[in-house]
PDB file of N, CA and C in Angstrom:
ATOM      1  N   UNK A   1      11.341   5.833  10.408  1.00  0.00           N
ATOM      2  CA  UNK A   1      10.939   6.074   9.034  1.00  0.00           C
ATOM      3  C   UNK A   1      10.070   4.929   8.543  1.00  0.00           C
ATOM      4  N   UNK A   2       8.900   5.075   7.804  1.00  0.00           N
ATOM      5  CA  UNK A   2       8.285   4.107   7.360  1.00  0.00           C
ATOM      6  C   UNK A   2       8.997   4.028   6.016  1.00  0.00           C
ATOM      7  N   UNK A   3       9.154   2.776   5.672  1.00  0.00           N
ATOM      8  CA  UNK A   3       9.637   2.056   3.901  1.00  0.00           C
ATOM      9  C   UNK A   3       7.933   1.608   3.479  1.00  0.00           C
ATOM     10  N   UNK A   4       8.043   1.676   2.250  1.00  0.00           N
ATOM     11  CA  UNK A   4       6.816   1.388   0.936  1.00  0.00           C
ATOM     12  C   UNK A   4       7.815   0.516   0.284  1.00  0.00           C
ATOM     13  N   UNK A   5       7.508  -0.265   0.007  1.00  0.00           N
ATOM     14  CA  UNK A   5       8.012  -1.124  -1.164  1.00  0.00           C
ATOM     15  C   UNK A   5       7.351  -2.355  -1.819  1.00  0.00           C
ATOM     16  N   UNK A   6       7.273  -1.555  -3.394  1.00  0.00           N
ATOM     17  CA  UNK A   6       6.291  -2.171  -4.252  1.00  0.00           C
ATOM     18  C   UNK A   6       7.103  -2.872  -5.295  1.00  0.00           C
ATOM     19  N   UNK A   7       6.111  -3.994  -5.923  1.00  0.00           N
ATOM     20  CA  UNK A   7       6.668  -4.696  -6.585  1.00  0.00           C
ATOM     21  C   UNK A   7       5.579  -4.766  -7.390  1.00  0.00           C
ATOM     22  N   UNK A   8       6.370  -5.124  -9.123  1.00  0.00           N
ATOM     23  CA  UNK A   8       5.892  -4.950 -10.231  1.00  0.00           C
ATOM     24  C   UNK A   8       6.097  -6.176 -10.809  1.00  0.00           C
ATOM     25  N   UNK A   9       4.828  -6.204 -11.950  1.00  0.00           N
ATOM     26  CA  UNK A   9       5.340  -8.073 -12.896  1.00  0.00           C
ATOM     27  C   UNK A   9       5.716  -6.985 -13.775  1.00  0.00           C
ATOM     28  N   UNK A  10       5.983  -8.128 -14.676  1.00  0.00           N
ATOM     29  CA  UNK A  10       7.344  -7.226 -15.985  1.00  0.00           C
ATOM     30  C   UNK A  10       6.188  -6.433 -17.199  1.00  0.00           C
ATOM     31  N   UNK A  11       4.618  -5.915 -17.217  1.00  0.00           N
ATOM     32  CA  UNK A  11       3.741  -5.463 -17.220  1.00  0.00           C
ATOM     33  C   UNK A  11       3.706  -4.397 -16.661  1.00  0.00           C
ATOM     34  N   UNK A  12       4.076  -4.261 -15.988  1.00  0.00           N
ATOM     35  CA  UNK A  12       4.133  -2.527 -15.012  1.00  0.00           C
ATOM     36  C   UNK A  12       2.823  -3.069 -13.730  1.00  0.00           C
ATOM     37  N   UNK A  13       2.106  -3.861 -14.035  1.00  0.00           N
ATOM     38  CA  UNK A  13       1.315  -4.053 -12.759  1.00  0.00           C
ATOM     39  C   UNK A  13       1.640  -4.345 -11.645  1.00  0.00           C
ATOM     40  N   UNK A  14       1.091  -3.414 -10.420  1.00  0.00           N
ATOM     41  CA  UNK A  14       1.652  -3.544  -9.039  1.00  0.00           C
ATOM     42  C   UNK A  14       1.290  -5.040  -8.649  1.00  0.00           C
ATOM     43  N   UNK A  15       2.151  -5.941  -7.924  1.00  0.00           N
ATOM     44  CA  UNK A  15       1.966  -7.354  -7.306  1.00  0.00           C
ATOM     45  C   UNK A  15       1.796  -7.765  -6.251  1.00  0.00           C
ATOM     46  N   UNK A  16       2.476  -6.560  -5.347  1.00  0.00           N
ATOM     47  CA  UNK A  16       2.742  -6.260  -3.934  1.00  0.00           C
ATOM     48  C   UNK A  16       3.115  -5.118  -3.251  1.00  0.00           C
ATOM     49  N   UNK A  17       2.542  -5.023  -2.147  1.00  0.00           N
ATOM     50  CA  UNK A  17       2.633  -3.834  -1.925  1.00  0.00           C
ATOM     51  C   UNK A  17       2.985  -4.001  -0.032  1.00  0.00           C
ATOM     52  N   UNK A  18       4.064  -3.277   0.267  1.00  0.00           N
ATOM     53  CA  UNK A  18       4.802  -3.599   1.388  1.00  0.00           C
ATOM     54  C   UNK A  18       4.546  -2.350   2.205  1.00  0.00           C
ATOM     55  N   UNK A  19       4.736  -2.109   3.493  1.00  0.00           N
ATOM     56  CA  UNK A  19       4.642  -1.093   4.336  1.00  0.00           C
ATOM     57  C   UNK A  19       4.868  -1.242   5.907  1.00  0.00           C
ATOM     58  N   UNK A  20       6.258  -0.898   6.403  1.00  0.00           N
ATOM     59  CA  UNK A  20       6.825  -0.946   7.193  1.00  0.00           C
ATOM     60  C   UNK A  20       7.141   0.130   8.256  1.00  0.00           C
ATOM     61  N   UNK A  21       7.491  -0.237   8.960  1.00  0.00           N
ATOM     62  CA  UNK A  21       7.814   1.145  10.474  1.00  0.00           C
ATOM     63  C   UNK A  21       6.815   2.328  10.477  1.00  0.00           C
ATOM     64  N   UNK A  22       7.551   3.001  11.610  1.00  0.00           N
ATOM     65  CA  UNK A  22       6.558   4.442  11.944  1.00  0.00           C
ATOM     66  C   UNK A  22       7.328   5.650  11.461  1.00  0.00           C
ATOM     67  N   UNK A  23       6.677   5.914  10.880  1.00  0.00           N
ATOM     68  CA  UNK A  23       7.279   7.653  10.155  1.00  0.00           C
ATOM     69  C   UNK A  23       8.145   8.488  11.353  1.00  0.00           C
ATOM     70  N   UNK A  24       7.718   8.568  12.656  1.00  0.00           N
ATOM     71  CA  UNK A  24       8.493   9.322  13.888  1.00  0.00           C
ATOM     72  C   UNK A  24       8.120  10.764  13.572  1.00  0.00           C
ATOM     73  N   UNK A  25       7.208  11.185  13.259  1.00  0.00           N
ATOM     74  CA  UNK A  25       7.112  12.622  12.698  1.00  0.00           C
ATOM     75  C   UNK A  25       6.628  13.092  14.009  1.00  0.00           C
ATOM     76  N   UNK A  26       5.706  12.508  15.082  1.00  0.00           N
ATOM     77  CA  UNK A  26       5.424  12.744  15.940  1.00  0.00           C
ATOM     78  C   UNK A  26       5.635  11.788  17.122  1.00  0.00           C
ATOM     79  N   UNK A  27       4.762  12.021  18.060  1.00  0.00           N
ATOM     80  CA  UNK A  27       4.489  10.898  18.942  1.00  0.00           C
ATOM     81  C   UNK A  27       3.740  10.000  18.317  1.00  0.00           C
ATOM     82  N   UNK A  28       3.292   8.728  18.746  1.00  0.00           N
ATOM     83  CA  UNK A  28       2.364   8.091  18.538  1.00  0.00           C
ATOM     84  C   UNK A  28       1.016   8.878  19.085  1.00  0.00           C
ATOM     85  N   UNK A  29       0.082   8.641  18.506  1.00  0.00           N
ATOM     86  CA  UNK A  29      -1.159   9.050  18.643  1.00  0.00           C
ATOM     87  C   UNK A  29      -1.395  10.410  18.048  1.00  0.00           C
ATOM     88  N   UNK A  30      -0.092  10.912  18.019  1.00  0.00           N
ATOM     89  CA  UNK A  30      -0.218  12.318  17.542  1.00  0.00           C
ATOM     90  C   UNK A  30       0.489  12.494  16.003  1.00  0.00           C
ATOM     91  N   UNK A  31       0.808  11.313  15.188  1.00  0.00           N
ATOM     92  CA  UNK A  31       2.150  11.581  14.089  1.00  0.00           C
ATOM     93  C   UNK A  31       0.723  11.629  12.845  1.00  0.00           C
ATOM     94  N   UNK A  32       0.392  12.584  12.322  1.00  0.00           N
ATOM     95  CA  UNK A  32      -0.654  12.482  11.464  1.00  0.00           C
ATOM     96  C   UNK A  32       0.200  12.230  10.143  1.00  0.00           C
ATOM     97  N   UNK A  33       1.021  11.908   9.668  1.00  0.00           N
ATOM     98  CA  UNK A  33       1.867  11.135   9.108  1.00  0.00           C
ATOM     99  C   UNK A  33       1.389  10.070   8.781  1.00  0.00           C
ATOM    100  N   UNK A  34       1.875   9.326   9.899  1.00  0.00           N
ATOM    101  CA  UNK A  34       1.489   7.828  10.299  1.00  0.00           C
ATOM    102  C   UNK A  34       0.121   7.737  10.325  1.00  0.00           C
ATOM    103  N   UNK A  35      -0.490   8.170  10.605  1.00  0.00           N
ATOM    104  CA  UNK A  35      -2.187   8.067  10.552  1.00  0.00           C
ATOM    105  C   UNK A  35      -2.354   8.058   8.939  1.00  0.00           C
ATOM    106  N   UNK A  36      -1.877   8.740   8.214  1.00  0.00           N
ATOM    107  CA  UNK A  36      -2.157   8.658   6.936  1.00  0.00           C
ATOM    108  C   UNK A  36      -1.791   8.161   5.660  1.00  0.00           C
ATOM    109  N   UNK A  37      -0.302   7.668   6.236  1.00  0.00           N
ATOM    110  CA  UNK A  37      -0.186   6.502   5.723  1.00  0.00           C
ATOM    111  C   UNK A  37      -0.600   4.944   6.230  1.00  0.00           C
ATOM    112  N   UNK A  38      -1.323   4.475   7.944  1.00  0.00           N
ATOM    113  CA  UNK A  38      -1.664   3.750   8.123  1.00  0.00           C
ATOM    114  C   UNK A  38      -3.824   3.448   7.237  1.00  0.00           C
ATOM    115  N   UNK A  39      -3.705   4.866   7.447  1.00  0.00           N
ATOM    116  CA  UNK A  39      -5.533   4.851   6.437  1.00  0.00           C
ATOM    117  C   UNK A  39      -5.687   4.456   4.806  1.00  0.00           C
ATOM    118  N   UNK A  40      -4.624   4.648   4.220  1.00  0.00           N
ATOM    119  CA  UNK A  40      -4.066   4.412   2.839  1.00  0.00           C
ATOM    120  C   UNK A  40      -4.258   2.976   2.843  1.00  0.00           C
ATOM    121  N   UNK A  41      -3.179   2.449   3.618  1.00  0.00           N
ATOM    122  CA  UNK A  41      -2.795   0.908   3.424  1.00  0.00           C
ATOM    123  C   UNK A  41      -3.993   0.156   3.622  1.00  0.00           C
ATOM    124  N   UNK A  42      -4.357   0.221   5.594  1.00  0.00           N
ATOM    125  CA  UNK A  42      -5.603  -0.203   5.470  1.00  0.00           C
ATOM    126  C   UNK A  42      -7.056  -0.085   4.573  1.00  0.00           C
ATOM    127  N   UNK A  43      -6.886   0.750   3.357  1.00  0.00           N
ATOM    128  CA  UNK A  43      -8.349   0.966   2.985  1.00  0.00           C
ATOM    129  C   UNK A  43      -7.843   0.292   1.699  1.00  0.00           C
ATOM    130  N   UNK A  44      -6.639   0.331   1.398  1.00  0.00           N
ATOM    131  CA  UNK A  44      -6.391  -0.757   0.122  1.00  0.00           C
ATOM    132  C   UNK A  44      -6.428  -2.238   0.866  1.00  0.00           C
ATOM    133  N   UNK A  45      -6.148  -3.002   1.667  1.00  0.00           N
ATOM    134  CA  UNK A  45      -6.853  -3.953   1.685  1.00  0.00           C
ATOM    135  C   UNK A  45      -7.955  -4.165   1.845  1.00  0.00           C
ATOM    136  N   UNK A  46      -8.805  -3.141   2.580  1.00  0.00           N
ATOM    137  CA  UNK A  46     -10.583  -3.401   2.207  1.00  0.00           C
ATOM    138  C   UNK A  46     -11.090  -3.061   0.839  1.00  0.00           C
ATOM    139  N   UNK A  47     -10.458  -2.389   0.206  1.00  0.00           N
ATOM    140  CA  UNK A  47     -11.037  -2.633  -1.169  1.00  0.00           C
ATOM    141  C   UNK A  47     -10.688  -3.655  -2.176  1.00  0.00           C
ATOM    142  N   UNK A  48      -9.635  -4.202  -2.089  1.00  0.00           N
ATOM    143  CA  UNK A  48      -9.102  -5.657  -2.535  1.00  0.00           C
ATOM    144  C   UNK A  48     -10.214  -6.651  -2.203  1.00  0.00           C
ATOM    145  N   UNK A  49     -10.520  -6.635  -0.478  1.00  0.00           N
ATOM    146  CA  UNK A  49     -11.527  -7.991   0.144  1.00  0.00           C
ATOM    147  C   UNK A  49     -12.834  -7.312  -0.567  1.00  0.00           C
ATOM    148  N   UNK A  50     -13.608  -5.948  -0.837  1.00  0.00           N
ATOM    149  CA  UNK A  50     -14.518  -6.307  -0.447  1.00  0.00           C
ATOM    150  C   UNK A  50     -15.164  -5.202  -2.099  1.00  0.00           C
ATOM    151  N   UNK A  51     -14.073  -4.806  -2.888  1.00  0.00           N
ATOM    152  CA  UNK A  51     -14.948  -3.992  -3.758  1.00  0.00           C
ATOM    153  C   UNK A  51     -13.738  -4.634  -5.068  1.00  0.00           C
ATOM    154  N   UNK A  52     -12.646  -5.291  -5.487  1.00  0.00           N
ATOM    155  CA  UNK A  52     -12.344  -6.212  -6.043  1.00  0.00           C
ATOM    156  C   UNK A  52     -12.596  -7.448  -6.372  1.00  0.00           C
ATOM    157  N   UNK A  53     -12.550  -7.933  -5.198  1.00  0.00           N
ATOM    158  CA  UNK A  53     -12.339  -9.351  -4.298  1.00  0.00           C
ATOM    159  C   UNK A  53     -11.600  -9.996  -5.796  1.00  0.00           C
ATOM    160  N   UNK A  54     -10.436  -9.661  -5.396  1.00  0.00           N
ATOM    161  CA  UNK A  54      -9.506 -10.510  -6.253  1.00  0.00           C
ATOM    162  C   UNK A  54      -8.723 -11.484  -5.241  1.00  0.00           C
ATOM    163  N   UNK A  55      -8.293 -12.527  -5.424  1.00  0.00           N
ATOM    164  CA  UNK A  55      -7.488 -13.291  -4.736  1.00  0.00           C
ATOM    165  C   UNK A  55      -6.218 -12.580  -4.240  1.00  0.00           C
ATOM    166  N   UNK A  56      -5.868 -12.838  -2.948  1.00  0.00           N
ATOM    167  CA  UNK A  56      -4.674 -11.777  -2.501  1.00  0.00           C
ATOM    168  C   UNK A  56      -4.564 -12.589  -1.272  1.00  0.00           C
ATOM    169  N   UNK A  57      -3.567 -11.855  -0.614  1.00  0.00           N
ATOM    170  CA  UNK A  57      -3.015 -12.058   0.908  1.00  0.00           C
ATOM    171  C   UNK A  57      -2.824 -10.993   1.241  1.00  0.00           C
ATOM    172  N   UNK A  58      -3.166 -10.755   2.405  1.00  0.00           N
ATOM    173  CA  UNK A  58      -3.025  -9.276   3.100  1.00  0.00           C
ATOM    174  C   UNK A  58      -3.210  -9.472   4.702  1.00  0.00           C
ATOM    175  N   UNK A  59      -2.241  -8.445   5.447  1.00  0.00           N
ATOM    176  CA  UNK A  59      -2.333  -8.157   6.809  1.00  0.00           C
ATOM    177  C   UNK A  59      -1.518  -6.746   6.836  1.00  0.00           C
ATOM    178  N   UNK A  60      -2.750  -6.704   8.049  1.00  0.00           N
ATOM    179  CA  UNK A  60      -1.924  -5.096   8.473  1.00  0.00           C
ATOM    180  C   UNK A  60      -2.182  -5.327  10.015  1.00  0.00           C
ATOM    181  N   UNK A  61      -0.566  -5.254  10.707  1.00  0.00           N
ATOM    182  CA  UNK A  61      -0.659  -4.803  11.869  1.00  0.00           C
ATOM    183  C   UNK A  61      -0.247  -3.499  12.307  1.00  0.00           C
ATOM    184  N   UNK A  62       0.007  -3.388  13.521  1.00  0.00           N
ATOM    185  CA  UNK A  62       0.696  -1.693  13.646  1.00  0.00           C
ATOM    186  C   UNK A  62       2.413  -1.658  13.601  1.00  0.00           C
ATOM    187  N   UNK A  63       2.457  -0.857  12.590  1.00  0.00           N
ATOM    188  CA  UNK A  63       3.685  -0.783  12.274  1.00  0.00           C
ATOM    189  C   UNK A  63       3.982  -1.067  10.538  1.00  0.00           C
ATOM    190  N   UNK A  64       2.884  -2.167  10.168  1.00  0.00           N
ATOM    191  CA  UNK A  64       3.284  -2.802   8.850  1.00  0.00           C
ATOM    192  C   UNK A  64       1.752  -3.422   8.296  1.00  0.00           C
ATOM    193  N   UNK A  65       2.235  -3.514   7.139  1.00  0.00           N
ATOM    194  CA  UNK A  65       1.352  -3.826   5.928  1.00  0.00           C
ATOM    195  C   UNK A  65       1.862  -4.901   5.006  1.00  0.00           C
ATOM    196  N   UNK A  66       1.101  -5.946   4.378  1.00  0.00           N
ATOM    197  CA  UNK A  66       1.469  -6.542   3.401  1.00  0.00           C
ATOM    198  C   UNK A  66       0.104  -6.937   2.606  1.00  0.00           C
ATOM    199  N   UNK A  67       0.284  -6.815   1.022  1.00  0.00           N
ATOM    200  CA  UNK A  67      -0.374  -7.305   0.530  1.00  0.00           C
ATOM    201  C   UNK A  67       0.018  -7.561  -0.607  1.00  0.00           C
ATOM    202  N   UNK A  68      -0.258  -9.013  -1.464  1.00  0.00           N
ATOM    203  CA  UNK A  68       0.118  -9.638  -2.584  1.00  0.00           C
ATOM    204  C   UNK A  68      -0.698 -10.154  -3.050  1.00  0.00           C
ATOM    205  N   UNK A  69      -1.356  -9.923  -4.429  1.00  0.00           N
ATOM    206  CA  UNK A  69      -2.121 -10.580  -5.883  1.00  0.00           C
ATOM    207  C   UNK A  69      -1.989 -12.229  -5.720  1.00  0.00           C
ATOM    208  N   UNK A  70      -2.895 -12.654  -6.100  1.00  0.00           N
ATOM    209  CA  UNK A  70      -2.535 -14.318  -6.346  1.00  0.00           C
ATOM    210  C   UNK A  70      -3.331 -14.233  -7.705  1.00  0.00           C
ATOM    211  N   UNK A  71      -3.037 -15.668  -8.095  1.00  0.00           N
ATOM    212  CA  UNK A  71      -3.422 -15.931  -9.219  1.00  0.00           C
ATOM    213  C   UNK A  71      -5.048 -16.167  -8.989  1.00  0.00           C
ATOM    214  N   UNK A  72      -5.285 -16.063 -10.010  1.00  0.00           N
ATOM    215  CA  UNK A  72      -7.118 -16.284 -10.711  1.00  0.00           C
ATOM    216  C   UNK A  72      -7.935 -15.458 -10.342  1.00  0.00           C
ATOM    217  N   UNK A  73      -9.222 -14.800 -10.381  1.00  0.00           N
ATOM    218  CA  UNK A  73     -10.220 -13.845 -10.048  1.00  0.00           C
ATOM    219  C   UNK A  73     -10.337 -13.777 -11.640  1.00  0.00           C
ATOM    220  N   UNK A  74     -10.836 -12.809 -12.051  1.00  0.00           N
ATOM    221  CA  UNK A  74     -11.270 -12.118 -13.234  1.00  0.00           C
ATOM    222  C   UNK A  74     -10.336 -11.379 -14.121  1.00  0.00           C
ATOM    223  N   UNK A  75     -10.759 -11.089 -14.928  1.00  0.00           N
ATOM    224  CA  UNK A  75     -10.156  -9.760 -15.247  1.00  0.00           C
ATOM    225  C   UNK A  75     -10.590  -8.585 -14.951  1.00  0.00           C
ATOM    226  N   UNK A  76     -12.210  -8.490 -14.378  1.00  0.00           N
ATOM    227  CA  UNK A  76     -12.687  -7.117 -13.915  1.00  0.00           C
ATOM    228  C   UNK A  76     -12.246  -7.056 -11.988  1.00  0.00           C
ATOM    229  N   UNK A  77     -11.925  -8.187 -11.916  1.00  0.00           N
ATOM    230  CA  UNK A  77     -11.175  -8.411 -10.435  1.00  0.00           C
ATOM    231  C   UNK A  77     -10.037  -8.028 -10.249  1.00  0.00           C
ATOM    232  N   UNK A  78      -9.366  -8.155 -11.765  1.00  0.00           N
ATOM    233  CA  UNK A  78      -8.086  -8.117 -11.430  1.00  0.00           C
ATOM    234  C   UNK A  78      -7.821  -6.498 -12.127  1.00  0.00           C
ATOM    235  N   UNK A  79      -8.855  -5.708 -12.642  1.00  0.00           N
ATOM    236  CA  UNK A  79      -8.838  -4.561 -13.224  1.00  0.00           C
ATOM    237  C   UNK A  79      -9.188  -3.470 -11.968  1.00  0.00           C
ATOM    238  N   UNK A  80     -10.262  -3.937 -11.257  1.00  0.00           N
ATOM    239  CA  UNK A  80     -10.256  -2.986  -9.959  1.00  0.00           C
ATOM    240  C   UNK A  80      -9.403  -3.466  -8.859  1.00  0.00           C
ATOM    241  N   UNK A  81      -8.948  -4.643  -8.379  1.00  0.00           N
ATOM    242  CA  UNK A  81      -7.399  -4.597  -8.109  1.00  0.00           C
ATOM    243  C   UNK A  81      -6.183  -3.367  -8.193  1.00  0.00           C
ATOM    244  N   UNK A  82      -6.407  -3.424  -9.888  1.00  0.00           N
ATOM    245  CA  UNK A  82      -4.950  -2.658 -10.033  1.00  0.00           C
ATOM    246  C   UNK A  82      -4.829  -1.199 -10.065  1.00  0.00           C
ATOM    247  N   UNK A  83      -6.361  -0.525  -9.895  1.00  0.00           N
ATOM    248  CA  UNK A  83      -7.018   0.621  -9.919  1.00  0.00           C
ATOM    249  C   UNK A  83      -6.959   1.477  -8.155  1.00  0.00           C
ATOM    250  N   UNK A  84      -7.288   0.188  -7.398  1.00  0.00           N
ATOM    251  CA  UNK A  84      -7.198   0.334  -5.900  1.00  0.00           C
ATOM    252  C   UNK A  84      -5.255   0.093  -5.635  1.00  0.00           C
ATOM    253  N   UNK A  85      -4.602  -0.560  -5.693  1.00  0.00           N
ATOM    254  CA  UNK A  85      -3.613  -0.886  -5.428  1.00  0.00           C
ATOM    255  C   UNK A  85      -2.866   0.728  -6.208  1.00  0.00           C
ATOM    256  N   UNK A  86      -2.901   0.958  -7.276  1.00  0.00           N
ATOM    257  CA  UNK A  86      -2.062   2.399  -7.846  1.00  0.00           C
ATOM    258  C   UNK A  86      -2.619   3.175  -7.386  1.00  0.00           C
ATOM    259  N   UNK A  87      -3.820   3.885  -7.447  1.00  0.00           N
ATOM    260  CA  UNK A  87      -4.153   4.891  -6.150  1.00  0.00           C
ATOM    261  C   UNK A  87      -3.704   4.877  -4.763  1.00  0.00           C
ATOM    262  N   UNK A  88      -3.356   3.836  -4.437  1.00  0.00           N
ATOM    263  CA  UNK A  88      -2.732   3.642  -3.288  1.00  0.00           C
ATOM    264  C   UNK A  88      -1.251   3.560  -2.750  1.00  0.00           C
ATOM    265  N   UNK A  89      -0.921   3.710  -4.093  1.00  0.00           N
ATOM    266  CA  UNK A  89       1.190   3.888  -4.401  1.00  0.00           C
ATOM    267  C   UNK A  89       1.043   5.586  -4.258  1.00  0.00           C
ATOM    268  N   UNK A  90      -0.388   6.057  -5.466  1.00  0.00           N
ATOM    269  CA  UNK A  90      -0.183   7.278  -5.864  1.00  0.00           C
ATOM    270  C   UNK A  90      -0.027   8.315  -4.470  1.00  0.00           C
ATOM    271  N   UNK A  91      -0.957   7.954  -3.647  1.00  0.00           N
ATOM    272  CA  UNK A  91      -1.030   8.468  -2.102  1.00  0.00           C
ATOM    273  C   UNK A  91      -0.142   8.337  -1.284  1.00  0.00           C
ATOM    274  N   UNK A  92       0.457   7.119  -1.651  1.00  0.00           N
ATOM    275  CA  UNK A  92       1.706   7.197  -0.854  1.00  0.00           C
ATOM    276  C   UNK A  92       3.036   7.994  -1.038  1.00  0.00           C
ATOM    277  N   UNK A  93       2.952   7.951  -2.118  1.00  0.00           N
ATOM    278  CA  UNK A  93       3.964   8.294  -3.316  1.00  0.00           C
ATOM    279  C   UNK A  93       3.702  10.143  -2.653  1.00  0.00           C
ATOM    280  N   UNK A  94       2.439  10.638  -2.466  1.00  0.00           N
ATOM    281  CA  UNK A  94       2.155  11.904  -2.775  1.00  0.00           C
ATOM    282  C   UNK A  94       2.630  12.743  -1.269  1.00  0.00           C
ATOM    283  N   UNK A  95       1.915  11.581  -0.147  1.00  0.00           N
ATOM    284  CA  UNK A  95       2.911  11.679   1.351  1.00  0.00           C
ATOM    285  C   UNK A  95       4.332  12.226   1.272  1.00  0.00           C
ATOM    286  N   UNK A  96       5.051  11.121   0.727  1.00  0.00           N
ATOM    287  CA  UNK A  96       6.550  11.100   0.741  1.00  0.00           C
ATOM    288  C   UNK A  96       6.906  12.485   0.117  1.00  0.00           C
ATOM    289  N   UNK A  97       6.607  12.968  -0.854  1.00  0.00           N
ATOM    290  CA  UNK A  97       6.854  13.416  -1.445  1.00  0.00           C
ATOM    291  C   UNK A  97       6.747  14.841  -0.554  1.00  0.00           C
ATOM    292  N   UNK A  98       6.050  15.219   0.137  1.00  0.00           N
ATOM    293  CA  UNK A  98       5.864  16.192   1.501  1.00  0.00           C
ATOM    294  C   UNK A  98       6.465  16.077   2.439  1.00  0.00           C
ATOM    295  N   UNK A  99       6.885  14.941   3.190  1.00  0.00           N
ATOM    296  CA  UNK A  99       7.625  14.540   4.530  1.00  0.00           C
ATOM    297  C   UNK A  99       8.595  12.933   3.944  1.00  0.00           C
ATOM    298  N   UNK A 100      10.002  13.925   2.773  1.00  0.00           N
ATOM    299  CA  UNK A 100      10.648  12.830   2.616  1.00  0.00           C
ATOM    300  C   UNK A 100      11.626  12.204   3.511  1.00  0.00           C
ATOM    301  N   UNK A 101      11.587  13.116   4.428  1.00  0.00           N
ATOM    302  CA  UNK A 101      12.074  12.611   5.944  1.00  0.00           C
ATOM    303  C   UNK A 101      11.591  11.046   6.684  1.00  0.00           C
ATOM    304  N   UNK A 102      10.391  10.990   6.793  1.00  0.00           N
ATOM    305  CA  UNK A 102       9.540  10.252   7.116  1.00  0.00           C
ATOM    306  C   UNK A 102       9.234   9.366   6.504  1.00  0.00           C
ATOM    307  N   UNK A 103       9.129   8.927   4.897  1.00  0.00           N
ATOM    308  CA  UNK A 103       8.261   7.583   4.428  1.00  0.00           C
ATOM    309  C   UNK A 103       9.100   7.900   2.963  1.00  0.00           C
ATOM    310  N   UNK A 104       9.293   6.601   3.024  1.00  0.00           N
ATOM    311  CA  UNK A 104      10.367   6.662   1.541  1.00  0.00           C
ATOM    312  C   UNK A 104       9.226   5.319   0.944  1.00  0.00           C
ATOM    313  N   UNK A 105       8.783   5.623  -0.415  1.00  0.00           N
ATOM    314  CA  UNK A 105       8.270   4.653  -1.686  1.00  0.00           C
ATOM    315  C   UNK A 105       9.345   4.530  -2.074  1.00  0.00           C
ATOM    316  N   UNK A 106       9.678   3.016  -2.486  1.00  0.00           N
ATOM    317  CA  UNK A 106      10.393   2.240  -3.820  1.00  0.00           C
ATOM    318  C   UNK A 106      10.045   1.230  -4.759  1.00  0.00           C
ATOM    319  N   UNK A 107      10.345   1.326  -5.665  1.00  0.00           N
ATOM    320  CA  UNK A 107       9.642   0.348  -6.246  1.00  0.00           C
ATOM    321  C   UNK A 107      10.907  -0.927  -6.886  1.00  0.00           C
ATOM    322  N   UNK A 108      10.661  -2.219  -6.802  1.00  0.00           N
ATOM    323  CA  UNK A 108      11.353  -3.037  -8.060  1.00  0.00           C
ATOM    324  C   UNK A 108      10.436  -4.008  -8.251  1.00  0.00           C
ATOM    325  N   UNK A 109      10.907  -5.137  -8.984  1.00  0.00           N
ATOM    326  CA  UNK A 109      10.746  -5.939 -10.542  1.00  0.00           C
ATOM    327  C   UNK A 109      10.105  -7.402  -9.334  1.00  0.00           C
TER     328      UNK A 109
END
């Protein structure tokens, strides 16, 4: 099962955004699951580096995802930030919600 787990400042803005294991819906190579929640994650950190560029930390290997806000950038940095990062809960969110077998979103504080 893949886990999502997001984290919020006391604002409702996403801070971090977590993504763990393989859904198992299929084989590997074949779990279009996993393919689509691995295209999600990865395309929210390229839009963080390269159509935000807000200060962050991010890696994605296979299997997992991490990415976390840092302090300073803009406010229009930190506005398409939070635009890319919730579209990217919302998709996940929209997965799960089809194969809740497979990929559970949570969110806390």
């Amino acid at each position: 099962m893949t886990e999502v787990q997001v984290r919020r400042a006391p604002d409702g803005t996403v801070t971090e955004l977590r993504v763990s294991g393989h859904t198992g819906y299929a084989e590997l190579g074949e779990d279009i699951v996993c393919a689509g929640v691995s295209a999600l994650a990865v395309t929210c950190l390229i839009g963080l580096k390269k159509v935000a560029r807000h200060p962050h930390e991010g890696k994605a290997r296979s299997g997992s995802m991490h990415c976390k806000l840092l302090p300073g950038g803009t406010p229009e940095s930190a506005a398409k930030a939070q635009a890319i990062l919730e579209t990217t809960v919302l998709g996940l969110q929209d997965i799960a919600k089809d194969y809740q077998q497979f990929i559970r979103v949570t969110e806390g504080g």
